[in-house]
Protein backbone atom coordinates (compact mmCIF):
# COMPACT_ATOMS: atom_id res chain seq x y z
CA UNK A 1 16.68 42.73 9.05
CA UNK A 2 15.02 46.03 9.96
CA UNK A 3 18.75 46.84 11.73
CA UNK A 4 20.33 45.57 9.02
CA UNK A 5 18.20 47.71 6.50
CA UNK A 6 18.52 50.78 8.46
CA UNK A 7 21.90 50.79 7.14
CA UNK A 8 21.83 48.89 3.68
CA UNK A 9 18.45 49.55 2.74
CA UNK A 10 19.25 47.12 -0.57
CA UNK A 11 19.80 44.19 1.66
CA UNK A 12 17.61 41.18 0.59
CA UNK A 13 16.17 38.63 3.12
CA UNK A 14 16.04 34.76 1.76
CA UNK A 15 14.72 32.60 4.56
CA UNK A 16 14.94 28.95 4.02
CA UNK A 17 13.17 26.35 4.75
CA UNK A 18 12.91 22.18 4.19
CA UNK A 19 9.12 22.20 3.03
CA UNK A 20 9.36 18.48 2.47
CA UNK A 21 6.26 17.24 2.30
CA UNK A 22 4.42 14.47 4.54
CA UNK A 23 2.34 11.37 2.86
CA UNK A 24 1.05 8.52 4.34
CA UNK A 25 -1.42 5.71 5.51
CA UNK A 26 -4.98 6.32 5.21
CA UNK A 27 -4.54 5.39 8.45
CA UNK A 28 -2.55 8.11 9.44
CA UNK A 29 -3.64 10.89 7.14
CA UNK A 30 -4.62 13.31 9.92
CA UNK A 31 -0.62 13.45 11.18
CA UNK A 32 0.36 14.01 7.85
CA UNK A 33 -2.00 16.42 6.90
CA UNK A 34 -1.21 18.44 10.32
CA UNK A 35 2.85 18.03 9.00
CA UNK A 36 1.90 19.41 5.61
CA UNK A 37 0.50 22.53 7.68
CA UNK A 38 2.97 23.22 10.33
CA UNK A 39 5.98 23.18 7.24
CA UNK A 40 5.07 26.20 6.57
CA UNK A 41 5.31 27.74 9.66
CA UNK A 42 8.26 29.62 9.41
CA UNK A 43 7.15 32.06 6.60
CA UNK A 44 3.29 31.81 7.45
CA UNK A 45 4.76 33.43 11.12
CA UNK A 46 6.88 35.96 8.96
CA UNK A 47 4.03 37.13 6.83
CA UNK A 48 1.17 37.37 9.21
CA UNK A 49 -0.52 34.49 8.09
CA UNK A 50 -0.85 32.83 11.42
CA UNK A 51 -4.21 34.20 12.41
CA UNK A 52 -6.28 33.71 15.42
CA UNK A 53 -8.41 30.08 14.81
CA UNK A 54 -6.18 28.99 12.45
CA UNK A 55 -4.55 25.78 13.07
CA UNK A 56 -0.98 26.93 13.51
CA UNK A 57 -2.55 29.37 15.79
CA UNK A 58 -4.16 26.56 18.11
CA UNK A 59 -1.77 24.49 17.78
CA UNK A 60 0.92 27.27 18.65
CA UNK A 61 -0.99 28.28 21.71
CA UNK A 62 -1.20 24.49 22.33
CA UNK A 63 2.33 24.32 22.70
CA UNK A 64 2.90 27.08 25.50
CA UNK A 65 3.10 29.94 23.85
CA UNK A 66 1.48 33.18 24.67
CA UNK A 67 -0.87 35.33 23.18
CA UNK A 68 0.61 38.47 23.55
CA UNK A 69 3.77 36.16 21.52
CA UNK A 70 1.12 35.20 19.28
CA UNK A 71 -0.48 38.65 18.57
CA UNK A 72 2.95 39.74 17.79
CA UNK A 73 3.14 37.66 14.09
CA UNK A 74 -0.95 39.15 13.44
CA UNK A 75 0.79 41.32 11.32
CA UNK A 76 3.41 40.82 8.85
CA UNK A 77 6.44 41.06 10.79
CA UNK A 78 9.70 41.25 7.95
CA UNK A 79 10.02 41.99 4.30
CA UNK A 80 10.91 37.90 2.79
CA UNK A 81 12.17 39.27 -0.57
CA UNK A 82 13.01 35.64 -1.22
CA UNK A 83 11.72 32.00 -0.37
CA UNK A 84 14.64 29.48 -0.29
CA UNK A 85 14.21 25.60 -0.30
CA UNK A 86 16.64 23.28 1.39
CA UNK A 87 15.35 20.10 -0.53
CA UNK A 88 17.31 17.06 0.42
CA UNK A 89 16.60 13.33 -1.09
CA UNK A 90 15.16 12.66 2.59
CA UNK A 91 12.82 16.19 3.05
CA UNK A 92 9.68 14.23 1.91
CA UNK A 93 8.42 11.69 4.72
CA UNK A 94 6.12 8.40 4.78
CA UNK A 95 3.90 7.96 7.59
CA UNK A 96 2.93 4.39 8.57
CA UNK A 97 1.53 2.55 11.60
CA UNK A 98 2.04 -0.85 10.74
CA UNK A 99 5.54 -0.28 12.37
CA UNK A 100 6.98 -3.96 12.14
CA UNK A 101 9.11 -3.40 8.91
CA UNK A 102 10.44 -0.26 10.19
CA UNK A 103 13.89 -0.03 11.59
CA UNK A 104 13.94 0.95 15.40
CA UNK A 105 15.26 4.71 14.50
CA UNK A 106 12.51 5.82 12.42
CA UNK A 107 9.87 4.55 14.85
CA UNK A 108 7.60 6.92 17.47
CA UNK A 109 4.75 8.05 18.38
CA UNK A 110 2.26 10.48 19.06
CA UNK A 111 -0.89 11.02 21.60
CA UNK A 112 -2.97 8.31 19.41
CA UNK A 113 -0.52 6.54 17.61
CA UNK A 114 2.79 4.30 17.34
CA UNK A 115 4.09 5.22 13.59
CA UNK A 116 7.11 4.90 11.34
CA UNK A 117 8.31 8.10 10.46
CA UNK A 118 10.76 7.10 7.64
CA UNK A 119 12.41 8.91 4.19
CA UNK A 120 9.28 8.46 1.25
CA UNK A 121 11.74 7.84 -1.07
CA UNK A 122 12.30 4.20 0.97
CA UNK A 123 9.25 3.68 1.72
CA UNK A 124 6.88 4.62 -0.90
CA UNK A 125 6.78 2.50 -4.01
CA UNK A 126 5.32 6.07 -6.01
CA UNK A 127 8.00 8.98 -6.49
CA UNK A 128 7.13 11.92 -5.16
CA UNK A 129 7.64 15.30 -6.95
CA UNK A 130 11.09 16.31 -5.71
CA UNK A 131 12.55 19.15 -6.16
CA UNK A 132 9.57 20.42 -9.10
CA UNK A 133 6.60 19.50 -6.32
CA UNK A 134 8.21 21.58 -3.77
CA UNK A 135 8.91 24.64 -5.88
CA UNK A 136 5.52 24.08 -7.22
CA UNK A 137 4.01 24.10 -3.66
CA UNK A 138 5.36 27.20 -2.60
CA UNK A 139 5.33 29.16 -6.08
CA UNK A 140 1.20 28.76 -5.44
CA UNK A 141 1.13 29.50 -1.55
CA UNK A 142 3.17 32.42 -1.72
CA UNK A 143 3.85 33.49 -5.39
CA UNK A 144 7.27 35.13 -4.34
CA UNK A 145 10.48 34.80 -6.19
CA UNK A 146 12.15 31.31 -5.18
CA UNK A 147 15.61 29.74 -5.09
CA UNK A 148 16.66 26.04 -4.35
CA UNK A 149 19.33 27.69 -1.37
CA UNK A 150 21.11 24.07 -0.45
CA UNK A 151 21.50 21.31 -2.90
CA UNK A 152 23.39 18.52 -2.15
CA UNK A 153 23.61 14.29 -1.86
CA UNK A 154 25.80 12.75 0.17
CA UNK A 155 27.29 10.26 -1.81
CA UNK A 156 29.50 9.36 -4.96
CA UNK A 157 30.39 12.12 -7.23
CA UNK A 158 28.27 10.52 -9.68
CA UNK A 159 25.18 11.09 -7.62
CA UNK A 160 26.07 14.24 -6.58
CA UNK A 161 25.75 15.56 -10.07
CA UNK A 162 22.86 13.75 -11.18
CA UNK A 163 20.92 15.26 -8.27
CA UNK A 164 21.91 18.49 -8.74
CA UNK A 165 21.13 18.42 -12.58
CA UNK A 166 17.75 17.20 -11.70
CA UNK A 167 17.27 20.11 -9.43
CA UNK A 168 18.69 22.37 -12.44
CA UNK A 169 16.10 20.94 -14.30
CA UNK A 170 13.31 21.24 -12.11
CA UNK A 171 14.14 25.32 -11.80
CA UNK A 172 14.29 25.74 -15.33
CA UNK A 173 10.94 23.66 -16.33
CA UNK A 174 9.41 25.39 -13.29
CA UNK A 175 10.55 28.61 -14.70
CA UNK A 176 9.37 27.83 -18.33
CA UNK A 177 6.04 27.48 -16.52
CA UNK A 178 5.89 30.81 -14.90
CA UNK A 179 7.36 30.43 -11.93
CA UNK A 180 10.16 33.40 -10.39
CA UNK A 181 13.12 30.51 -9.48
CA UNK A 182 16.24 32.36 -9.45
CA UNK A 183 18.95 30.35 -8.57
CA UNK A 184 20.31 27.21 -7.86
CA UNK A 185 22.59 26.80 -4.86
CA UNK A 186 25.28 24.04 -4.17
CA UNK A 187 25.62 22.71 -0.85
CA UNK A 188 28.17 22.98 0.66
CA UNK A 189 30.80 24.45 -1.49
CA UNK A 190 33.91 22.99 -0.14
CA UNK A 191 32.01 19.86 1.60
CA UNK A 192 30.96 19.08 5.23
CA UNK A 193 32.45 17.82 8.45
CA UNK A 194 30.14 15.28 10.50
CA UNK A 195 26.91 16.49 8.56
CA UNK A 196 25.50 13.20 8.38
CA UNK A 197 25.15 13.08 12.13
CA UNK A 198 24.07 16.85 12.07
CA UNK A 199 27.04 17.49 13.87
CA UNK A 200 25.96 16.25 17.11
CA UNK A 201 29.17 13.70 16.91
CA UNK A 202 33.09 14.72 15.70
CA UNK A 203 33.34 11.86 13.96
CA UNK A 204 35.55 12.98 11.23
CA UNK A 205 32.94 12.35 8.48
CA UNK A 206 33.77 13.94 6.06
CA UNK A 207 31.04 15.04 2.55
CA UNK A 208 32.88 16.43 -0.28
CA UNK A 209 31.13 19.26 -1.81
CA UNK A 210 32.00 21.25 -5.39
CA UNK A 211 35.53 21.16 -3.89
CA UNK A 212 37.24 18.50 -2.12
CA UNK A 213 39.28 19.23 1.20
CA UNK A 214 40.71 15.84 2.26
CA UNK A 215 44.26 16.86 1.65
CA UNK A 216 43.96 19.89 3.12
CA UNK A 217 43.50 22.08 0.04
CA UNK A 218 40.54 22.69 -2.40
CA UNK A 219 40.37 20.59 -5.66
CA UNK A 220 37.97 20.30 -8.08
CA UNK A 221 35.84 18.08 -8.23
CA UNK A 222 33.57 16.36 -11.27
CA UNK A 223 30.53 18.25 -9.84
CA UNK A 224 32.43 21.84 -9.98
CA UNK A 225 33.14 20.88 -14.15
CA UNK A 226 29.18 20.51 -13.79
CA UNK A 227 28.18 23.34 -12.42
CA UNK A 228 30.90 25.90 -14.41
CA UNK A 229 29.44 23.96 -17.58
CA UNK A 230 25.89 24.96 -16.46
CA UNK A 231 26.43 28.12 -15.81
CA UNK A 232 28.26 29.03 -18.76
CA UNK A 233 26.09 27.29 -21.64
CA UNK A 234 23.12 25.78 -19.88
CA UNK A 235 23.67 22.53 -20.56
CA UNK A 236 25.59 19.66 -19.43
CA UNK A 237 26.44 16.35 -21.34
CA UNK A 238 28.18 13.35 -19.95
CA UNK A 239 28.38 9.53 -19.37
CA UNK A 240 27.25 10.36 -15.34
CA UNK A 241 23.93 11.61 -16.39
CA UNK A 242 22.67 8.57 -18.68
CA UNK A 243 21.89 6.17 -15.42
CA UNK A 244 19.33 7.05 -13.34
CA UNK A 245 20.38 8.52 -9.73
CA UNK A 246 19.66 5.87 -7.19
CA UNK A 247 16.59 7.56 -6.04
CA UNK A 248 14.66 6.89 -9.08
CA UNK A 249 15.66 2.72 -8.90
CA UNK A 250 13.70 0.27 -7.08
CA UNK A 251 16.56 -0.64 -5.38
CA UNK A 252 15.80 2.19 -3.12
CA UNK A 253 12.99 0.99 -1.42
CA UNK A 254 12.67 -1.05 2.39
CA UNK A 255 13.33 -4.93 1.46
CA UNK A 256 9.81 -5.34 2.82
CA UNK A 257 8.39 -3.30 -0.22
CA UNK A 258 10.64 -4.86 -2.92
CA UNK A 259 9.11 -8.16 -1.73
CA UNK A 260 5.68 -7.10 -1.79
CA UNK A 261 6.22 -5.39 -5.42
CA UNK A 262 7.48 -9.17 -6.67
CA UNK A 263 4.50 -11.28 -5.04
């Protein structure tokens, strides 16, 4: 950014990040409260807030690296004009111990524990905030201008545009309330290619985005009508929107929690 500035000194920086946030078991509270901390890393480093005796700090030179590495981000290190959050349906997590319910691929461990690390939206009976918690969140830590930078579900077309006009929603009752959100971003504009394996397979899956590619050229999709309709009155009516997105049903949860809801 400094190069970059040296020649465009306009240019804006928006570093994203997930900032999902971390609940869990009473049991394990303390991971989760250490995850809460370290998801902020990435602009805490960039804006010299990673101070000597500061957790990130030990935990930093914990990991390996240096002081001298360290002493480098004592001060702030690059202009972050804007904060962008990459929110997905998954970002927030559920911590739990009692690991029997869990599928194997959302199962580890750390130096004290054996834990399910799974998607709170499957495993917690309570919704969490979403996309208004997470603006929210970093609207108070940082009180910088915000965007939501990638927003996007893979799934039906229907779901796609119910959770982006709930993330429309959350920017403009998070702006009513005082809070600098600028923008709302859709993710990916003309879809993905083996995203759901974060492209560490060529699979061939393909994710339709605001445009569809699957005959090799771009057509619209229901979520582009969406979006233009947003942007050019604010609003959006339609059938789609009246059901809840699947997020919000019980349906969503581990069969282990549906049964313990209905004893």
């Amino acid at each position: 950014m400094e190069k970059i500035r040296e020649v465009n000194s306009d240019a804006i920086l928006i570093q994203t990040e997930d900032v999902g946030r971390t609940f869990s078991t009473r049991e394990m509270k303390y991971q989760a409260n250490f995850d809460n901390e370290r998801r902020w890393l990435t602009w805490d480093l960039l804006l010299g807030r990673v101070q000597r005796g500061t957790p990130m700090w030990n935990y930093l030179d914990w990991a390996g690296v240096t002081l001298d590495q360290l002493a480098f981000f004592e001060e702030p290190r690059c202009q972050v004009d804007i904060l962008g959050i990459n929110h997905y349906v998954t970002s927030d997590r559920y911590l739990d111990e009692n690991v029997g319910s869990y599928p194997l691929e959302v199962r580890g461990r750390n130096h004290r524990h054996v834990y399910a690390d799974d998607a709170a939206v499957r495993a917690r009976s309570i919704a969490s905030g979403g996309f208004s918690a997470a603006i929210a969140e970093a609207h108070n830590r940082y009180a910088l201008p915000i965007v939501l930078s990638e927003v996007h579900l893979g799934s039906t077309v229907d779901e796609q545009m119910r959770w982006f006009h709930e993330a429309w929603q959350a920017a403009r009752t998070t702006r009513e309330r005082g809070m600098d959100v600028r923008a709302v971003t859709a993710w990916a504009l003309l879809g993905s290619f083996d995203w759901n394996s974060l492209v560490t397979r060529e699979d061939g899956n393909y994710e339709a985005g605001v445009f569809e590619l699957r005959n090799g050229h771009p057509q619209r999709t229901a979520l582009a009508d969406l979006l233009m309709t947003l942007v050019r009155e604010n609003r959006f009516t339609d059938s789609s929107l009246e059901s809840r997105g699947w997020w919000r049903k019980r349906s969503r949860l581990r069969p282990f929690l549906l049964d313990e809801l209905a004893a």
